[in-house]
C-alpha atoms as a PDB file:
ATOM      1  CA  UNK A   1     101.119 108.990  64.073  1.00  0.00           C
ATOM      2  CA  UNK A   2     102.163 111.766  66.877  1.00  0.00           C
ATOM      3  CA  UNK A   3     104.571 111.252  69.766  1.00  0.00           C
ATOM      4  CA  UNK A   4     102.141 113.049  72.147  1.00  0.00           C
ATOM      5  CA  UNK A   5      98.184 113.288  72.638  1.00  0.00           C
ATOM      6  CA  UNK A   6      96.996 115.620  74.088  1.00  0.00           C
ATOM      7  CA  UNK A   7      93.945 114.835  76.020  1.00  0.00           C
ATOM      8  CA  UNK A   8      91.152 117.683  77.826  1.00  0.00           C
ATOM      9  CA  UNK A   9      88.117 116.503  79.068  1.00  0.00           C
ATOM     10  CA  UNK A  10      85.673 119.392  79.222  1.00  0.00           C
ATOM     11  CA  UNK A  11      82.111 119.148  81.090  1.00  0.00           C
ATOM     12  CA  UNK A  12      80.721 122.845  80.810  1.00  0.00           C
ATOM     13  CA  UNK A  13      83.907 124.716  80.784  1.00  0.00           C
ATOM     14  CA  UNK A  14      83.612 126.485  77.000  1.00  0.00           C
ATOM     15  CA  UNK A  15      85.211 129.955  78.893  1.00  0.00           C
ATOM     16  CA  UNK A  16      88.281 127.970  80.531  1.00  0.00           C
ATOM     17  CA  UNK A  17      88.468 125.571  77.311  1.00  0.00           C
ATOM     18  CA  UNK A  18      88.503 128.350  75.179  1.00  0.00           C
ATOM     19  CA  UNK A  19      91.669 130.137  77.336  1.00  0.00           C
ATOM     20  CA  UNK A  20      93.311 126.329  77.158  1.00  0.00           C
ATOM     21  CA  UNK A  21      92.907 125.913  73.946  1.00  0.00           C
ATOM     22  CA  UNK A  22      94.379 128.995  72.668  1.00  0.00           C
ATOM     23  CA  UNK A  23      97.503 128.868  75.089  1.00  0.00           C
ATOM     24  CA  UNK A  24      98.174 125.463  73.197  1.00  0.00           C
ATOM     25  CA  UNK A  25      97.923 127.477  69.477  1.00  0.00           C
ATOM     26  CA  UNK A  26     100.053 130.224  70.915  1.00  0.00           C
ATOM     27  CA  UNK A  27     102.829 127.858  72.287  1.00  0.00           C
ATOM     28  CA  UNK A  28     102.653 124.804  70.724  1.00  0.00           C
ATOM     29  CA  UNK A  29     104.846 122.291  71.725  1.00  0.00           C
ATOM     30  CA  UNK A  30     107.642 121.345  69.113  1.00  0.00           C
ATOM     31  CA  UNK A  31     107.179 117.163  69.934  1.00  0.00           C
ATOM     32  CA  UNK A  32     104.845 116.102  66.927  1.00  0.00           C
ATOM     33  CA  UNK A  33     101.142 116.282  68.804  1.00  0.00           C
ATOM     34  CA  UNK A  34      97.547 115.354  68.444  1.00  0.00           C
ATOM     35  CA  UNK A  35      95.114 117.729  70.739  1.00  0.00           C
ATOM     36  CA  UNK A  36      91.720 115.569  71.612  1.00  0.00           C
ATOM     37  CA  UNK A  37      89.133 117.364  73.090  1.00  0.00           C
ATOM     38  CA  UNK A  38      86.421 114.897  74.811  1.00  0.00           C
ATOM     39  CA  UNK A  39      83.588 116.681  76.032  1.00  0.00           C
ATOM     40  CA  UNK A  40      81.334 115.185  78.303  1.00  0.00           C
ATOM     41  CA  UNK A  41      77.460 116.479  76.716  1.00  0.00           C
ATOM     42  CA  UNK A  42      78.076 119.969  77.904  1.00  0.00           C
ATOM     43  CA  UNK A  43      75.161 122.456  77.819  1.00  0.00           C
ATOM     44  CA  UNK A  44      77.189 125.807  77.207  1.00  0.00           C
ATOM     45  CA  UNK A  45      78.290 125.398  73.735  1.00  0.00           C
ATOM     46  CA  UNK A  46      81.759 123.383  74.614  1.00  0.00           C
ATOM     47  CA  UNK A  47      81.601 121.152  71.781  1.00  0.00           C
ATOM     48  CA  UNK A  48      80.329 123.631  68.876  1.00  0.00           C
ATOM     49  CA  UNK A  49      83.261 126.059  70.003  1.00  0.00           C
ATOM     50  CA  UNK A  50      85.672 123.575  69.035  1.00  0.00           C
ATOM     51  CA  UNK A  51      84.060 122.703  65.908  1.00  0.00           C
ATOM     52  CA  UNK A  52      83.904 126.564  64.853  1.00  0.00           C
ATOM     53  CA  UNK A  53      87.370 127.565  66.048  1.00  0.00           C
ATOM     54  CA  UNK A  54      89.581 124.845  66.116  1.00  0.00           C
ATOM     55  CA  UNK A  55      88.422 122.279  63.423  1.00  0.00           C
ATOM     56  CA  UNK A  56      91.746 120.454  63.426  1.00  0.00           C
ATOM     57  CA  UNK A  57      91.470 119.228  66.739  1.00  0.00           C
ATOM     58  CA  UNK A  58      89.938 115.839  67.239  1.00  0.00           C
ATOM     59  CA  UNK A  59      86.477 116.702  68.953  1.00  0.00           C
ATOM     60  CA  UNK A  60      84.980 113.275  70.953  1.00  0.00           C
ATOM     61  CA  UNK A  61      81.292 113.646  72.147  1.00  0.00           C
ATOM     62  CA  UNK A  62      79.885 111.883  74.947  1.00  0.00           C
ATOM     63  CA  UNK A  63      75.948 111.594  74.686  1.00  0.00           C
ATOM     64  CA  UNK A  64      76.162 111.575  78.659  1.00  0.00           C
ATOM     65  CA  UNK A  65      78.788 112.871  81.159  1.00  0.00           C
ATOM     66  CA  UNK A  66      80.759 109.826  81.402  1.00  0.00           C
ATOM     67  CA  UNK A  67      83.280 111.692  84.193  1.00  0.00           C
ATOM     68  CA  UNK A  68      86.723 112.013  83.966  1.00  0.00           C
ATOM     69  CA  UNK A  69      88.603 109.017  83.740  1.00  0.00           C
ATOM     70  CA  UNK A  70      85.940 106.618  81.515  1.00  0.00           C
ATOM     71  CA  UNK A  71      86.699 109.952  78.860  1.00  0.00           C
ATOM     72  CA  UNK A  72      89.925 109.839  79.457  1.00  0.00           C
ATOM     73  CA  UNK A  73      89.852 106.324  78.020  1.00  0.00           C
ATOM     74  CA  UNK A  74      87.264 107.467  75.094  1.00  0.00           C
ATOM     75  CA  UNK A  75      90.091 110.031  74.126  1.00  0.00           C
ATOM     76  CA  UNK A  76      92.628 106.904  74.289  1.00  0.00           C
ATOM     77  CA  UNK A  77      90.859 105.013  71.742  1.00  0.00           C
ATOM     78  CA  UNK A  78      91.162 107.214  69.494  1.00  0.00           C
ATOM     79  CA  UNK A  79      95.054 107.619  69.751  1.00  0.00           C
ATOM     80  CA  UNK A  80      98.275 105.557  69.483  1.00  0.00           C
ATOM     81  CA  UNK A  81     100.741 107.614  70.607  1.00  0.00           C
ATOM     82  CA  UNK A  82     103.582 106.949  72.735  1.00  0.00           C
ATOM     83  CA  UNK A  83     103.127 109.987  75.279  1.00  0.00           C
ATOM     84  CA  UNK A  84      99.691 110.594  76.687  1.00  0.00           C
ATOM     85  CA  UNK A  85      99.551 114.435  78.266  1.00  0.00           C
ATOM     86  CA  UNK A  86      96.008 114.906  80.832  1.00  0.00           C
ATOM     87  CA  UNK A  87      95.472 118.544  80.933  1.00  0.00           C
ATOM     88  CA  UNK A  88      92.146 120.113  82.034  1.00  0.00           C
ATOM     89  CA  UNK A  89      90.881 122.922  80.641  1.00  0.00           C
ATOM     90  CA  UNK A  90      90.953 125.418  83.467  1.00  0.00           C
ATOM     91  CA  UNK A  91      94.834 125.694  82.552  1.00  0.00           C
ATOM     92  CA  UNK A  92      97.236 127.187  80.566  1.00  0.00           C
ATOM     93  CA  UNK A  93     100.351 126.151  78.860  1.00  0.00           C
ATOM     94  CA  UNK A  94     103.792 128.014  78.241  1.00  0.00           C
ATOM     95  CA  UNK A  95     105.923 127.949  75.532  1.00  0.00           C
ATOM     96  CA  UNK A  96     108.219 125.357  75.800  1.00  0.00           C
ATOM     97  CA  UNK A  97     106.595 123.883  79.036  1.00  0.00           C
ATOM     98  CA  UNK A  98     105.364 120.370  77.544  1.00  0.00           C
ATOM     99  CA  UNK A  99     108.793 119.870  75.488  1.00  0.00           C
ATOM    100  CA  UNK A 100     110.426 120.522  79.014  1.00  0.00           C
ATOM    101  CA  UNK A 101     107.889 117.517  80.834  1.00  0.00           C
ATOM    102  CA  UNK A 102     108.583 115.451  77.181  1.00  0.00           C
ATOM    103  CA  UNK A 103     112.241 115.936  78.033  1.00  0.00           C
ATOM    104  CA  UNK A 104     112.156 114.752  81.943  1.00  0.00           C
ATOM    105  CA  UNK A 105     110.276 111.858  81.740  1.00  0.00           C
ATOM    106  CA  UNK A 106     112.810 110.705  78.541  1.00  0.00           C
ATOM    107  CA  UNK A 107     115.426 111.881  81.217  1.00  0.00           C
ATOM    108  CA  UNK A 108     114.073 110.149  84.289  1.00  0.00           C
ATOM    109  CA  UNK A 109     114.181 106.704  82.640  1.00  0.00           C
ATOM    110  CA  UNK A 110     112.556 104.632  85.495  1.00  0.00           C
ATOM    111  CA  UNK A 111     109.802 107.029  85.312  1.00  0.00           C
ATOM    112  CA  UNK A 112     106.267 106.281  83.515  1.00  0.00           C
ATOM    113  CA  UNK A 113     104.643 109.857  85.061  1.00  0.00           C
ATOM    114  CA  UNK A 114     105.689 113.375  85.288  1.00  0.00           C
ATOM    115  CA  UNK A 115     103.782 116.631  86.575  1.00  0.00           C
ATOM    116  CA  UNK A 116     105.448 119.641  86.576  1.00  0.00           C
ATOM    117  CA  UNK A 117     104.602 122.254  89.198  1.00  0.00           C
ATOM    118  CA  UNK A 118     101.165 124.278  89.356  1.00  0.00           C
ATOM    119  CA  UNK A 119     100.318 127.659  89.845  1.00  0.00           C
ATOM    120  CA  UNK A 120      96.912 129.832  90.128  1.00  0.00           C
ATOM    121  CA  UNK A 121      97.190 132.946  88.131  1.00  0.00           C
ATOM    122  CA  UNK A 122      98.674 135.062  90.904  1.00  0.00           C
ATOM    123  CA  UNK A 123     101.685 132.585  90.460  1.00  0.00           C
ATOM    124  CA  UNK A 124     100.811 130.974  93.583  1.00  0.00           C
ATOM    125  CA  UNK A 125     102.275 127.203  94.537  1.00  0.00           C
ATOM    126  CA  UNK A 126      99.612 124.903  94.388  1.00  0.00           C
ATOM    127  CA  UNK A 127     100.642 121.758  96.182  1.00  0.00           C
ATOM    128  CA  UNK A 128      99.593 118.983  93.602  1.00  0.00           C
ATOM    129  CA  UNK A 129     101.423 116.185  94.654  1.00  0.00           C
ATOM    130  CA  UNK A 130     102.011 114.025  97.628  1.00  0.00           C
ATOM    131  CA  UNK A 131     102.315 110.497  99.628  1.00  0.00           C
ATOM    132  CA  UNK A 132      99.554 107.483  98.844  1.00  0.00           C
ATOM    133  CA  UNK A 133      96.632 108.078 100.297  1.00  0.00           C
ATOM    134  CA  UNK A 134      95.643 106.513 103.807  1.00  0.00           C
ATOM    135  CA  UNK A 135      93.662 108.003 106.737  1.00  0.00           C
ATOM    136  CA  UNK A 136      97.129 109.715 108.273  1.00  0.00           C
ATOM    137  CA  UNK A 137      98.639 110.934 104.806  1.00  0.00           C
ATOM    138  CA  UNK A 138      95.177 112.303 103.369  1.00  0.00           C
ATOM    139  CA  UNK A 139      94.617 114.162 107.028  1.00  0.00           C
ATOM    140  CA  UNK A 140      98.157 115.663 106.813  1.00  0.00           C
ATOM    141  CA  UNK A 141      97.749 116.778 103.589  1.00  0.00           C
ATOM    142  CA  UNK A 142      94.466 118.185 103.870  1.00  0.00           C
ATOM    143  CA  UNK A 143      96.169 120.353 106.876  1.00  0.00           C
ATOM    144  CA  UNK A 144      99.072 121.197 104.508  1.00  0.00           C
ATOM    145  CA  UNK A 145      96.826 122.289 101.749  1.00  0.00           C
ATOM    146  CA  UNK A 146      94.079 124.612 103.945  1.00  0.00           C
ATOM    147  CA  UNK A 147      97.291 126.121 106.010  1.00  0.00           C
ATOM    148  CA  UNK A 148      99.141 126.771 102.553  1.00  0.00           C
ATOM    149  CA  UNK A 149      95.716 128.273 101.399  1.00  0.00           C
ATOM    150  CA  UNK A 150      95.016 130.467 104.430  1.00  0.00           C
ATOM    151  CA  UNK A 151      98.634 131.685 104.182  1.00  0.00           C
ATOM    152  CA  UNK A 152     100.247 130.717 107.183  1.00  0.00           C
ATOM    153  CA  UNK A 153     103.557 130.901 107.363  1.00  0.00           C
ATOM    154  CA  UNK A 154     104.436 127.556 108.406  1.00  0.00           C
ATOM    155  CA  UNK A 155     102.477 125.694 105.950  1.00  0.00           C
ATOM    156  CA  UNK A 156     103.617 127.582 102.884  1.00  0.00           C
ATOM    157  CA  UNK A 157     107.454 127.578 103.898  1.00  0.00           C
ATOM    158  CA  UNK A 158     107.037 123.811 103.963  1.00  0.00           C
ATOM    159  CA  UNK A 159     104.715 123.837 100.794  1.00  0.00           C
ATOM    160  CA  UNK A 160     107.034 125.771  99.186  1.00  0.00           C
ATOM    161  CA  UNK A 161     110.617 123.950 100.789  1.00  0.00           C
ATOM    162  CA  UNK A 162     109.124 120.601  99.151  1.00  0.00           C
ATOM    163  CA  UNK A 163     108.374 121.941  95.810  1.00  0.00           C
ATOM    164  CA  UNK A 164     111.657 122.992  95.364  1.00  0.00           C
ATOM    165  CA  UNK A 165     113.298 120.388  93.661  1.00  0.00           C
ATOM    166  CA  UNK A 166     112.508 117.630  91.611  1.00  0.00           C
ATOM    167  CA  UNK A 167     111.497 114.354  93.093  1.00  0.00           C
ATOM    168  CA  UNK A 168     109.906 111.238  93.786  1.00  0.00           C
ATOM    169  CA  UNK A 169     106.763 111.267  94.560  1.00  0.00           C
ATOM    170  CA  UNK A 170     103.298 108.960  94.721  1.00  0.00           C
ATOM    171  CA  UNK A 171     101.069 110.875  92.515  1.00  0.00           C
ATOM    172  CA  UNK A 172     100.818 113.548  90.940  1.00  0.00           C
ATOM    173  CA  UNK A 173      97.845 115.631  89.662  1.00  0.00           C
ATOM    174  CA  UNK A 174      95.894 114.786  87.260  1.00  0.00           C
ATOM    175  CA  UNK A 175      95.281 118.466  86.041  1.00  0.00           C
ATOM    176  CA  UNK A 176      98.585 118.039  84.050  1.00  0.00           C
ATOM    177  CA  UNK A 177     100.343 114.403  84.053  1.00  0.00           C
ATOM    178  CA  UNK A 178     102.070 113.397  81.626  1.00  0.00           C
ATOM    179  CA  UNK A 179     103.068 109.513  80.888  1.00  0.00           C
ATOM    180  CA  UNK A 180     103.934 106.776  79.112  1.00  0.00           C
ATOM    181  CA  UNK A 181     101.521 105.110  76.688  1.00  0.00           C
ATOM    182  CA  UNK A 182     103.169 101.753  77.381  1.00  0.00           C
ATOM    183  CA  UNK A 183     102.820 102.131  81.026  1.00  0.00           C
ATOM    184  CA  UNK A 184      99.219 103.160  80.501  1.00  0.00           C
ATOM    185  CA  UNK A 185      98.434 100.479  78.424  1.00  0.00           C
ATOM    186  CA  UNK A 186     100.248  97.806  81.085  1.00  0.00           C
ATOM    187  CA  UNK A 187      97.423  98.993  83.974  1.00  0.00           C
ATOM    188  CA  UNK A 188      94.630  99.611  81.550  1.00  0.00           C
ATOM    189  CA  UNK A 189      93.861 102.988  81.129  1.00  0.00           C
ATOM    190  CA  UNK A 190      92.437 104.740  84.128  1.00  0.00           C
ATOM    191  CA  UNK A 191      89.735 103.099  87.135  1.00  0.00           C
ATOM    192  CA  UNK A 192      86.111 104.342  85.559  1.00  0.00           C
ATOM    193  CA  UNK A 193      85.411 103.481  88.821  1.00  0.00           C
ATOM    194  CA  UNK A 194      86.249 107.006  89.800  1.00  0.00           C
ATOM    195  CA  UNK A 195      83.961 109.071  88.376  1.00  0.00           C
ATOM    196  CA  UNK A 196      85.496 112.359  89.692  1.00  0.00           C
ATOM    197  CA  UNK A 197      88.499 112.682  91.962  1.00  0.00           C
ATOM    198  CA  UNK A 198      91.489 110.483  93.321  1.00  0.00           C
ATOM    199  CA  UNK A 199      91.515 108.984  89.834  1.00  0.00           C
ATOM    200  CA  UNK A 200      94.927 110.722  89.557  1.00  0.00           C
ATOM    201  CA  UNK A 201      96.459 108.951  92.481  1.00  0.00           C
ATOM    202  CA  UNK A 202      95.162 105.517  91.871  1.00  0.00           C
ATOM    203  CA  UNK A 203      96.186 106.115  88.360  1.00  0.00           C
ATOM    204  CA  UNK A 204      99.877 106.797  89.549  1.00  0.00           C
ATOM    205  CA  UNK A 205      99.531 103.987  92.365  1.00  0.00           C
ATOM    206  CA  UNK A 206      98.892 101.466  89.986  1.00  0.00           C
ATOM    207  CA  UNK A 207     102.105 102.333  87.486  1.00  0.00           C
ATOM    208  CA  UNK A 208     104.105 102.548  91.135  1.00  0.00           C
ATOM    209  CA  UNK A 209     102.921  98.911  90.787  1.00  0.00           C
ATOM    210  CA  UNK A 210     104.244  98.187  87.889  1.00  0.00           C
ATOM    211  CA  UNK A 211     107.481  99.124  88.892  1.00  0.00           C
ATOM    212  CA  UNK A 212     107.973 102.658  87.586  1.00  0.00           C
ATOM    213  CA  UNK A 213     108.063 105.776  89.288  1.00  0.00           C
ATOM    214  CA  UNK A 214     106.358 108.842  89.213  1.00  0.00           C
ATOM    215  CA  UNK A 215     108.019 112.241  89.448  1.00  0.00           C
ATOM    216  CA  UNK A 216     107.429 115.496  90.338  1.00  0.00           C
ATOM    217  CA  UNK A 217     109.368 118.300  88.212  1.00  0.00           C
ATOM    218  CA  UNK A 218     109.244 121.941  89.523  1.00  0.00           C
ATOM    219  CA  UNK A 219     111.322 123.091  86.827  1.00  0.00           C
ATOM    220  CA  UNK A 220     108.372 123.193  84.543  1.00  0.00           C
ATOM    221  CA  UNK A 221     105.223 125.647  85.424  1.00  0.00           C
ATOM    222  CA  UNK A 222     101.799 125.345  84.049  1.00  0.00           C
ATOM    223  CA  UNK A 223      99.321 127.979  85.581  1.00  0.00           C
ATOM    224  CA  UNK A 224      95.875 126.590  86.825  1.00  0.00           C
ATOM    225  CA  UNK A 225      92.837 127.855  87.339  1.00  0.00           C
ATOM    226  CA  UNK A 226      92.075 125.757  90.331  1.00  0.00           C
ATOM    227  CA  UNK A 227      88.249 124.466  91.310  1.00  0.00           C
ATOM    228  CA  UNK A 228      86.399 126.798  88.335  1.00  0.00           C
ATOM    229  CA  UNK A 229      85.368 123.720  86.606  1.00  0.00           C
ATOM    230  CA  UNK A 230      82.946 122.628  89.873  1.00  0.00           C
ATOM    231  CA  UNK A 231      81.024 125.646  90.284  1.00  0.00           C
ATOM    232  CA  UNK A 232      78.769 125.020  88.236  1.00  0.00           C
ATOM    233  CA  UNK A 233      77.243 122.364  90.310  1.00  0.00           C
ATOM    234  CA  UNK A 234      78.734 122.071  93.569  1.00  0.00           C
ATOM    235  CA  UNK A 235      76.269 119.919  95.084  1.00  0.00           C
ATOM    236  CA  UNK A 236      77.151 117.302  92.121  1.00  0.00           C
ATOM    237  CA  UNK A 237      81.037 117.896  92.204  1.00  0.00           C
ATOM    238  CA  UNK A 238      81.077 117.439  96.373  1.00  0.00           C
ATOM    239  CA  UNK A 239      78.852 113.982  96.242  1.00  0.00           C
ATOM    240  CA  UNK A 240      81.669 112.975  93.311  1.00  0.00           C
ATOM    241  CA  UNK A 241      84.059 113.393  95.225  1.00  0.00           C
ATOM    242  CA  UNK A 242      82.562 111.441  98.369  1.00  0.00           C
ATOM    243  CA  UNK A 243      81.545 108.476  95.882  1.00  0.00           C
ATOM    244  CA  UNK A 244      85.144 108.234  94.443  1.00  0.00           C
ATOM    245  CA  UNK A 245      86.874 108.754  98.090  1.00  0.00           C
ATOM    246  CA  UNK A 246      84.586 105.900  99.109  1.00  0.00           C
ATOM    247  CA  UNK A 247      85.652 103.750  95.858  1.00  0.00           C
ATOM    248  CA  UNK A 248      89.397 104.354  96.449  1.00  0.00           C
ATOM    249  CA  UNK A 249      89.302 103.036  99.653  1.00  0.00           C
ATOM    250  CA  UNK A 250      87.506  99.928  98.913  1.00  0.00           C
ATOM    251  CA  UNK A 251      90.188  99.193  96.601  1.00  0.00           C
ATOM    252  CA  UNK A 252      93.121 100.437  98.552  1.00  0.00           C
ATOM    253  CA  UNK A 253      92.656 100.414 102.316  1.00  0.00           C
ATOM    254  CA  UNK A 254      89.358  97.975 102.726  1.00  0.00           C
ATOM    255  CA  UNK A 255      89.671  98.064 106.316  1.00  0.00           C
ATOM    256  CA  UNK A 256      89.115 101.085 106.074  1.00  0.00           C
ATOM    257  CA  UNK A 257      86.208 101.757 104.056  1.00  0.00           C
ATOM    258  CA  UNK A 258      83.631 100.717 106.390  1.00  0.00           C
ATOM    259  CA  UNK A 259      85.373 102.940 108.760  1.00  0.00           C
ATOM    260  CA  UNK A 260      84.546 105.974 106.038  1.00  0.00           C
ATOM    261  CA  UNK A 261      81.286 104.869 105.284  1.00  0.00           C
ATOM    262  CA  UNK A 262      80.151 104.919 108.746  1.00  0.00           C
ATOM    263  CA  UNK A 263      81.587 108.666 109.160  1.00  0.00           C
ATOM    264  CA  UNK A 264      80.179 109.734 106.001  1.00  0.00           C
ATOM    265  CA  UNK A 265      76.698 108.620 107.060  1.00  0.00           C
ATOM    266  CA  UNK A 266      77.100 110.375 111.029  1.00  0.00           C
ATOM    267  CA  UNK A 267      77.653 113.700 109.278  1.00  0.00           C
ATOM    268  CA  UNK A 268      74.943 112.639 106.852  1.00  0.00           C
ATOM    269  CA  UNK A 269      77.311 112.833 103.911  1.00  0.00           C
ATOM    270  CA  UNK A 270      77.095 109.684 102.741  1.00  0.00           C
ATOM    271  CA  UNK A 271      76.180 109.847  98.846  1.00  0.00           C
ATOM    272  CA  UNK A 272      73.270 108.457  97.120  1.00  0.00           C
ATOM    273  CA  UNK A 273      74.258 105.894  94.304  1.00  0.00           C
ATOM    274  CA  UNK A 274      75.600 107.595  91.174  1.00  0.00           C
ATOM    275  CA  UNK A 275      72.982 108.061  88.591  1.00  0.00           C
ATOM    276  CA  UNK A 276      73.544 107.295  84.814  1.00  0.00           C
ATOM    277  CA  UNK A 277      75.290 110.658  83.485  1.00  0.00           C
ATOM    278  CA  UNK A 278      75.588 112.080  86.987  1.00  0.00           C
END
């Protein structure tokens, strides 16, 4: 049995998966890995490029796009090992870069969760962590995020300032996370509630539960090719995104999901109930 699985859910990203896939050949880590690939009935050849180029990774198929965390927990079923690493397939690994999150999170003993920091491929700080969500944080961090985008000064020297060193924090993304098995295993796998989205931070909330923490390490870099995985259906990906910020806050913040619900529907967002596969 490996230490670490290595899990990429893919959903009509053969280009990306293909780039992913081969960063992991060139640089693989030296921690004794399994790489599970669980692709979510594609249409663009995701699953048959696996088969015909990399046959000794564990392929799972989906006969309907199950979303992101209910394969994430297809992809756990078929693994026992004691390190779980989520890593999409819009981004590329490092040599040495997963040894380096292996070797934190065995460091950082009350930690069950590590992400190390993210970068597009102009080496660019993404900001992919932050505080719990709630009506004040998400609204400060969505300001963060577009400022840091639109390159305003302000914005990025903070951005930058509090991905400087290694920290605490309340999640971390999901587009590389690495934790515990055990600590997995203790909350259940991941909400298939969220089908898309914020399935990261309730993921992290939950272990925060649990009593471990969940840390942020800038001293490893993974590049990421943010938002090309969506573009294929935008519509789809935005209405995925409302259903799951809808779903988080009927579990976290109930007061105020009615309260979201009724803003959604004003702007004539609100989302029509998810369809099987969808």
């Amino acid at each position: 049995m490996s230490d670490l699985a290595i899990i990429i859910v893919s959903y009509n990203t053969s280009i990306d998966l293909q780039a992913c896939l081969s960063s992991l050949a060139a640089n693989p880590p030296a921690v004794s890995h399994e790489i599970l690939v669980v692709d979510n009935a594609s249409s663009d050849g995701s699953a048959q490029l696996v088969r015909d180029t990399w046959p000794e990774i564990t392929l799972v198929e989906a006969a309907i796009n199950l979303g992101f965390a209910s394969a994430v927990n297809r992809g756990l079923a078929q693994t026992g090992s004691s390190l779980v690493l989520l890593l999409n397939p819009d981004a590329a690994v490092p040599a040495g870069a997963i040894d380096r999150l292996v070797a934190v999170l065995k460091q950082e003993s009350e930690s069950a969760v590590v992400g190390p920091r993210l970068v597009d491929d102009e080496g660019r700080l993404e900001i992919s962590f932050g505080p719990m969500l709630s009506p004040f944080a998400e609204l400060w961090q969505k300001l963060l995020v577009a400022g840091h985008a639109r390159r305003l000064a302000p914005f990025s020297w903070l951005a930058r300032r509090r991905a400087a060193r290694r920290r605490y924090v309340d999640w971390v993304s999901g587009a590389c996370l690495l934790v515990s098995r055990a600590a997995l295993d203790a909350v259940g796998g991941l909400d298939e509630r969220f089908f898309l989205y914020t399935e990261d931070v309730d993921l992290c909330a939950s272990i925060r539960a649990s009593g471990r923490r969940v840390v942020f390490a800038p001293e490893v870099e993974i590049r990421h090719r943010r938002g090309r995985s969506r573009r294929h259906n935008p519509e789809s990906t935005q209405q995925a995104y409302r259903r799951s910020h809808l779903a988080f806050y009927a579990k976290h913040h109930p007061r105020y999901h009615t309260l979201l619900r009724l803003y959604l529907w004003l702007r004539g967002q609100l989302p029509p109930p998810r369809e099987s596969g969808l």
